[in-house]
Protein backbone atom coordinates (compact mmCIF):
# COMPACT_ATOMS: atom_id res chain seq x y z
CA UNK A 1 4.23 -2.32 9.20
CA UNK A 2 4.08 -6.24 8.36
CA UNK A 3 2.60 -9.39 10.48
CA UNK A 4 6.15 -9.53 12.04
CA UNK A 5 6.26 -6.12 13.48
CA UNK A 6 2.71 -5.93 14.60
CA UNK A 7 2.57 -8.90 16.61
CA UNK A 8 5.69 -8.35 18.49
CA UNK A 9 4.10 -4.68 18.97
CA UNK A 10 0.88 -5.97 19.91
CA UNK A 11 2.57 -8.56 22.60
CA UNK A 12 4.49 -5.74 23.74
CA UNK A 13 2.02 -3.40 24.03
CA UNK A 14 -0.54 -5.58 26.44
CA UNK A 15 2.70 -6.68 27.93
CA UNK A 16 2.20 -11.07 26.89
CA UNK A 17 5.39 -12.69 26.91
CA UNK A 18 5.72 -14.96 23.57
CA UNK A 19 5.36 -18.06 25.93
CA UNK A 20 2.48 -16.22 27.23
CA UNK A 21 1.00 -16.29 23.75
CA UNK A 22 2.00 -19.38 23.12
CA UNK A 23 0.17 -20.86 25.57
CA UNK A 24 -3.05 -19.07 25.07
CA UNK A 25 -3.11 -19.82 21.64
CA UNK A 26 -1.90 -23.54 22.62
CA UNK A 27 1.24 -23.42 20.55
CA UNK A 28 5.06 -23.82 20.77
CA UNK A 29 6.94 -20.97 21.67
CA UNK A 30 8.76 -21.56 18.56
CA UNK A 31 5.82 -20.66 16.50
CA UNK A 32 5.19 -16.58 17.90
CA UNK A 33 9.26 -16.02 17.38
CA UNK A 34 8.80 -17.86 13.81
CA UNK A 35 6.05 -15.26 13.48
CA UNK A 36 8.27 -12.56 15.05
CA UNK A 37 10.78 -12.97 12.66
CA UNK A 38 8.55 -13.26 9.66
CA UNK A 39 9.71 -16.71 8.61
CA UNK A 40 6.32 -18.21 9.17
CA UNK A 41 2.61 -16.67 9.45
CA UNK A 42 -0.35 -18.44 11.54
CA UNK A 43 -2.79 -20.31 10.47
CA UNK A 44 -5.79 -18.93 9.92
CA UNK A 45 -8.05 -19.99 13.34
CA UNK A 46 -4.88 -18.52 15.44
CA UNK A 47 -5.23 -15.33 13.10
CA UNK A 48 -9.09 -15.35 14.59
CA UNK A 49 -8.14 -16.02 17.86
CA UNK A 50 -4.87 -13.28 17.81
CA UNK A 51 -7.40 -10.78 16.48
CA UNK A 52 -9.42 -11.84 19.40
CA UNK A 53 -6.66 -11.60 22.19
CA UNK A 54 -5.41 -7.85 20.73
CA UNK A 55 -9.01 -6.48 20.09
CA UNK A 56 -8.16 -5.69 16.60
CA UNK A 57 -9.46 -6.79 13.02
CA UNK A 58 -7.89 -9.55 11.10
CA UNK A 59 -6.88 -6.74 8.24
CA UNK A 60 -4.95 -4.73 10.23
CA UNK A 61 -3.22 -7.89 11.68
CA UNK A 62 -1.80 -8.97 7.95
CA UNK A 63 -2.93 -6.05 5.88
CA UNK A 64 -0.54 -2.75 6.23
CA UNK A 65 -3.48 -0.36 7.48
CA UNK A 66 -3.57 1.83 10.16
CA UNK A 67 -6.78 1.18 11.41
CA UNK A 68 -7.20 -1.48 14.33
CA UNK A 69 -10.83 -2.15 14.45
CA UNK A 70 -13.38 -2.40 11.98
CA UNK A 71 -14.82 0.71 14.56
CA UNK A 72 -12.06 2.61 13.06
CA UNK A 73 -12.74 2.18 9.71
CA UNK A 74 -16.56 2.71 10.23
CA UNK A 75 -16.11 6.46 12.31
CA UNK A 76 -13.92 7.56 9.13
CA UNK A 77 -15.96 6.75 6.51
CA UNK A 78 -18.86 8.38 8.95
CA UNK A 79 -16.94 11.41 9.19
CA UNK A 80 -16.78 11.37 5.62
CA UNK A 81 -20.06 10.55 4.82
CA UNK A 82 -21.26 13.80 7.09
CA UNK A 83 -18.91 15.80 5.00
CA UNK A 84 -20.54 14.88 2.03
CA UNK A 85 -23.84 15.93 3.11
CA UNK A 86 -22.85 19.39 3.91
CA UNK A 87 -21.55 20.07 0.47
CA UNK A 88 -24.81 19.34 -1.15
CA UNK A 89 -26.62 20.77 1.23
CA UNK A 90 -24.65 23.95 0.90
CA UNK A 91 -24.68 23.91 -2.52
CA UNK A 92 -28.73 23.45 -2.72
CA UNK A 93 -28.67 26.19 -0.28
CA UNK A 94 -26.39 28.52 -2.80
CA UNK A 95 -28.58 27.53 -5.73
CA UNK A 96 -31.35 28.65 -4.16
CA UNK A 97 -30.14 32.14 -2.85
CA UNK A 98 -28.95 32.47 -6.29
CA UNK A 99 -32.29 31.58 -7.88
CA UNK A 100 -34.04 33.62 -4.93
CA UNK A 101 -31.74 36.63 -5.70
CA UNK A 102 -32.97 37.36 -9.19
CA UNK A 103 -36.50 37.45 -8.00
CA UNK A 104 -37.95 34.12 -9.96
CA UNK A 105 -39.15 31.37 -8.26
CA UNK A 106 -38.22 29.22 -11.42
CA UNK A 107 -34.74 30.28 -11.30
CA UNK A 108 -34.40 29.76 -7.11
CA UNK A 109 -35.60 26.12 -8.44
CA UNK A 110 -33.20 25.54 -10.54
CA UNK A 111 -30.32 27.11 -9.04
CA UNK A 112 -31.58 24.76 -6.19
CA UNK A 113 -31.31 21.37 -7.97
CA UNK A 114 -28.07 22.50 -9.64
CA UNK A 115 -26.37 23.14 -6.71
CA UNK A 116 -27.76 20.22 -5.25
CA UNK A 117 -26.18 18.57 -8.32
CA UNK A 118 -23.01 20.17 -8.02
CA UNK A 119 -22.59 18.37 -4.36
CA UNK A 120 -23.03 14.98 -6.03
CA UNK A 121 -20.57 15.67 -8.70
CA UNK A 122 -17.71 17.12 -6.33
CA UNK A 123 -18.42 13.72 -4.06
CA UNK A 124 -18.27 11.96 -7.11
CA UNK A 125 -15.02 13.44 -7.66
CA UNK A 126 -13.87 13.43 -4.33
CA UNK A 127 -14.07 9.23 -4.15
CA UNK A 128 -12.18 8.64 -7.58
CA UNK A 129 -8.93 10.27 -6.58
C-alpha cells in the first residue's frame, strides 16, 4: 500500500474529512486530495504531525510495511527474540542428556556447549534468510 492509499485509509478509518485534515494540519484542502491522489507527498513536519494525528510511525506512513507503530515492530522482534532462546536452551538441554546418557561427566559437558552452540548457529541461520 503507498502514501496515497494509506492516508485516505487512515482519514477514513478515524472518520476526518480531508477538510478536517486540512485544517488540523493548517493546510489547503487541495493539499490532502493532492496527497490522495499521489501527485504530491507532505512535507516532512506534516509527515510528523500526520504520524501524530493517526498514532502510527512515520515508516509505515511512506514505507510499504505492515506494521503501524514502532510497538509493533518491537513485540515481533520480542516474540522472536524468545524463540531464539528456547532453541539454545533446548539444545544445551539435549547436549547434556546426551553427554549425561553415556555416563561421563566430560561428555554431558560437551554435548552441553555443543548444543548450546548448535542454537546460535540455527539463529544465525535463521536471520540470514
Amino acid at each position: 500500500m503507498n502514501f496515497a492509499e494509506r492516508i485516505e485509509n487512515l482519514r477514513m478509518e478515524k472518520h476526518i474529512s480531508q477538510k478536517k485534515l486540512a485544517d488540523i494540519l493548517e493546510i489547503s484542502c487541495e493539499d490532502i486530495i493532492r496527497w490522495e491522489k499521489g501527485k504530491s507527498y507532505p512535507s516532512t513536519e506534516d509527515l510528523i504531525k500526520i504520524s501524530d494525528i493517526f498514532d502510527v510511525s512515520i515508516d509505515y506512513l511512506i514505507k510499504e510495511n505492515e506494521y503501524r507503530t514502532y510497538n509493533d515492530i518491537k513485540c515481533e522482534i520480542d516474540q522472536e527474540d524468545e524463540s531464539d532462546e528456547m532453541m539454545m536452551i533446548g539444545g544445551f538441554i539435549l547436549g547434556t542428556a546426551a553427554g549425561l546418557a553415556t555416563g561421563n561427566f566430560m561428555w554431558a559437558s560437551i554435548g552441553g556447549f555443543a548444543g548450546l552452540g548448535l542454537g546460535f548457529i540455527i539463529k544465525a541461520l535463521h536471520i540470514s534468510f
